[in-house]
N, C-alpha and C. Protein backbone atom coordinates (compact mmCIF):
# COMPACT_ATOMS: atom_id res chain seq x y z
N UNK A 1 214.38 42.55 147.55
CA UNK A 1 213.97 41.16 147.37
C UNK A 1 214.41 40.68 146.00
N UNK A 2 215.41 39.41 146.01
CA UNK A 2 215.58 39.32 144.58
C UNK A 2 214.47 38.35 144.03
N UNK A 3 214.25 38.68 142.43
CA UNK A 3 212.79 37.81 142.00
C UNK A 3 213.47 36.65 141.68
N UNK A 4 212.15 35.54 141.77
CA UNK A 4 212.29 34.08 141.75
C UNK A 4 211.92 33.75 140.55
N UNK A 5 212.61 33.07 139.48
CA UNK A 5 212.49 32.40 138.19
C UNK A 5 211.72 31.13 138.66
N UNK A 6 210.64 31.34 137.95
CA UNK A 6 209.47 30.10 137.86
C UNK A 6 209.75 29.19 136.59
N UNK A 7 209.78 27.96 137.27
CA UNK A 7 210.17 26.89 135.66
C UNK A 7 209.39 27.10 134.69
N UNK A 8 207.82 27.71 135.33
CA UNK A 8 206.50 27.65 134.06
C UNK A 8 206.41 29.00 133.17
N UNK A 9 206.76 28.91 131.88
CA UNK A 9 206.90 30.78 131.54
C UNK A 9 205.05 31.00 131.26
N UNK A 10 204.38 32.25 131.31
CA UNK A 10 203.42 32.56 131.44
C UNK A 10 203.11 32.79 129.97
N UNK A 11 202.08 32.36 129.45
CA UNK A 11 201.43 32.60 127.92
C UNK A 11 200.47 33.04 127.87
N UNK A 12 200.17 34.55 127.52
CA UNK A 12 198.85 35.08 127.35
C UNK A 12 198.33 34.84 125.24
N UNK A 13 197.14 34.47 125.38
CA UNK A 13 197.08 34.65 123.86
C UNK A 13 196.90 36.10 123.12
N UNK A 14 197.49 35.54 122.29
CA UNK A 14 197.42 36.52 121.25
C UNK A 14 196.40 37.37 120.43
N UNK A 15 195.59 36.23 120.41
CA UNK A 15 193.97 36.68 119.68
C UNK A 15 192.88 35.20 120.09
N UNK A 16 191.67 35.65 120.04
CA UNK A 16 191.29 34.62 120.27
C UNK A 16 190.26 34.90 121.50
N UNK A 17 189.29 34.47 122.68
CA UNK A 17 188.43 34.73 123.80
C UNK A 17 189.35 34.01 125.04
N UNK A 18 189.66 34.49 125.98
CA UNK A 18 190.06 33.83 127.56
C UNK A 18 188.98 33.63 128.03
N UNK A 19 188.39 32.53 128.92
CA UNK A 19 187.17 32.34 129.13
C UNK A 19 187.70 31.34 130.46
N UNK A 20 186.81 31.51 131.28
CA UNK A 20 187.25 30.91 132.81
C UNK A 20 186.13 30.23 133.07
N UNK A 21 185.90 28.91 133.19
CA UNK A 21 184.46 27.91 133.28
C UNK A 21 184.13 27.86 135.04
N UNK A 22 183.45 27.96 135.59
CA UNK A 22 183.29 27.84 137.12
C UNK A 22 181.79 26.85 137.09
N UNK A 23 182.01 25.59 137.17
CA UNK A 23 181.29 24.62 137.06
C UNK A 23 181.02 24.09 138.98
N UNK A 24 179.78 24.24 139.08
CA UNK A 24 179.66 23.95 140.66
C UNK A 24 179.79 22.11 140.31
N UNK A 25 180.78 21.43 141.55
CA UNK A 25 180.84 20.27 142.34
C UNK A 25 180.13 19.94 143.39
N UNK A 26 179.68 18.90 143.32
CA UNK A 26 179.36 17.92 144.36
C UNK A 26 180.21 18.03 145.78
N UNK A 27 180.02 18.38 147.05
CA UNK A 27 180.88 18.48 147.76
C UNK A 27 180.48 17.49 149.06
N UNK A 28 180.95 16.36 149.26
CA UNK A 28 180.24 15.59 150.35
C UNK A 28 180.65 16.66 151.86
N UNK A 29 180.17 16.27 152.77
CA UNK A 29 179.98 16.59 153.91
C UNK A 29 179.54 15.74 154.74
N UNK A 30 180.24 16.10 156.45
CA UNK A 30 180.07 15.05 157.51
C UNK A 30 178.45 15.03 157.82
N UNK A 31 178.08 13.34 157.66
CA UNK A 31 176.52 13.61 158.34
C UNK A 31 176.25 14.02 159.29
N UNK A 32 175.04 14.35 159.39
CA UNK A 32 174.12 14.88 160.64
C UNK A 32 174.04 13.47 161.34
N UNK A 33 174.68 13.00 162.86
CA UNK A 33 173.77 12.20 163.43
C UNK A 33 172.15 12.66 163.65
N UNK A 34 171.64 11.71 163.70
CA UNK A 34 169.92 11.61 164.21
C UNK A 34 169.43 11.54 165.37
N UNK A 35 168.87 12.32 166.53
CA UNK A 35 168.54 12.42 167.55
C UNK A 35 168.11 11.21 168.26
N UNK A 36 168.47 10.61 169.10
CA UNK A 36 167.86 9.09 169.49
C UNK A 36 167.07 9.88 169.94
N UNK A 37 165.32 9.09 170.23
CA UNK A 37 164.29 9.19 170.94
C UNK A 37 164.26 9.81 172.00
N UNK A 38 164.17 10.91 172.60
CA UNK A 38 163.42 10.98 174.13
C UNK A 38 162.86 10.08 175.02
N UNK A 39 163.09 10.19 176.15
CA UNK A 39 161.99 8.88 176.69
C UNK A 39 160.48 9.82 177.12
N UNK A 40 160.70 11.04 177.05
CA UNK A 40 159.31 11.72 176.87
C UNK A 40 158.70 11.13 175.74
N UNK A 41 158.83 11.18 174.52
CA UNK A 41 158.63 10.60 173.14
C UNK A 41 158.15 9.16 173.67
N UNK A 42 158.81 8.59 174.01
CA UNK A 42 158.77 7.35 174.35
C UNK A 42 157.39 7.03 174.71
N UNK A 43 157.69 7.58 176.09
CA UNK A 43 156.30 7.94 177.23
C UNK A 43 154.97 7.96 176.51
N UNK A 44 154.93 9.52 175.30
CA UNK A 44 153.98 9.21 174.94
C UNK A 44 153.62 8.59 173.80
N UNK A 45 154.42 7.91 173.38
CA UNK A 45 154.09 7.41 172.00
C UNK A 45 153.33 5.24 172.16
N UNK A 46 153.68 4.93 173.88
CA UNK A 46 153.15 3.99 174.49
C UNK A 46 151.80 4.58 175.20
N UNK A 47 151.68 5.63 175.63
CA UNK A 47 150.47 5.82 176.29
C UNK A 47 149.31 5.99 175.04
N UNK A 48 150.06 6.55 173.76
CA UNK A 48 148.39 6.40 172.42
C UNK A 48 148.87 4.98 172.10
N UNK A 49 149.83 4.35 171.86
CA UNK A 49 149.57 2.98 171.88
C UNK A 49 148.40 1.95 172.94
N UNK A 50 148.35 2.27 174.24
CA UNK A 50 147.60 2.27 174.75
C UNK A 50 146.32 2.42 175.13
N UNK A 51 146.13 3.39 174.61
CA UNK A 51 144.64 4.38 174.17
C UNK A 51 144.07 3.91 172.82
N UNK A 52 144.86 3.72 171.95
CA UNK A 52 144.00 2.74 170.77
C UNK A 52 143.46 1.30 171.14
N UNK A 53 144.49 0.75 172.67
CA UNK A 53 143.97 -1.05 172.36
C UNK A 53 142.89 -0.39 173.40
N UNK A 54 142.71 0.56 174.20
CA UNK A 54 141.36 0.24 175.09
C UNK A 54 140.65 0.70 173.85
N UNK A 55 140.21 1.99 173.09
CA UNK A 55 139.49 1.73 171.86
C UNK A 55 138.98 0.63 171.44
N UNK A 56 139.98 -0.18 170.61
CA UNK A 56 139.38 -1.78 170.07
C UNK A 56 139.03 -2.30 171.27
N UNK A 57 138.99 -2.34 172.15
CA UNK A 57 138.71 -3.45 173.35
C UNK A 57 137.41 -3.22 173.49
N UNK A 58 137.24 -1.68 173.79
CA UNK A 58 136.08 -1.31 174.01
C UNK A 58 134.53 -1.56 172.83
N UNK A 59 135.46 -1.15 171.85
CA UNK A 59 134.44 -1.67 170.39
C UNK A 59 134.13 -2.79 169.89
N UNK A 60 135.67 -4.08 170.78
CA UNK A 60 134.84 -5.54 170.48
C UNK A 60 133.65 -5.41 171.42
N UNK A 61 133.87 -5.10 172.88
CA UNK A 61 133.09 -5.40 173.79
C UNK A 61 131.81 -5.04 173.16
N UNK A 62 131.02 -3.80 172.72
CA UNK A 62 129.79 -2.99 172.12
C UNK A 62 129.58 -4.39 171.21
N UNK A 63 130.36 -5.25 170.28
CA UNK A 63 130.13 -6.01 168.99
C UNK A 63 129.63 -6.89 169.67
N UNK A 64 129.92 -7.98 171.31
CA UNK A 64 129.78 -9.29 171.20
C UNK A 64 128.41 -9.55 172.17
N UNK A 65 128.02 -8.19 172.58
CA UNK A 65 126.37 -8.54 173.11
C UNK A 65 125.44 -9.02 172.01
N UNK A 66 125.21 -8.69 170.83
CA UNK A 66 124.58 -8.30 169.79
C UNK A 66 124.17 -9.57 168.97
């Protein structure tokens, strides 16, 4: 294999510390989509909607004999 002459000549120092910095980056990444709703979820998240207005309904009703 004949060797390949690199335009860049290599410089080691002479005296002095070599010191190599490894600084962590910020690296973005593809988002997570977000799960749309279930219609189970759905289901029950109208049925305690539900269950609270008979609640108040029920607790005006107890208020307006009185």
């Amino acid at each position: 294999m004949p060797e390949v002459k690199s335009m860049f000549r290599e410089v080691l120092p002479k005296q002095g510390q070599l010191s190599m910095e490894d600084v962590p980056t910020m690296v973005l990444c593809k988002p997570k989509l977000m799960p749309l709703k279930s219609v189970t979820l759905e289901k029950l998240e109208k049925m305690q909607l539900e269950a609270q207005e008979a609640i108040k309904q029920q607790g005006l009703a107890l208020k307006e004999p009185q």
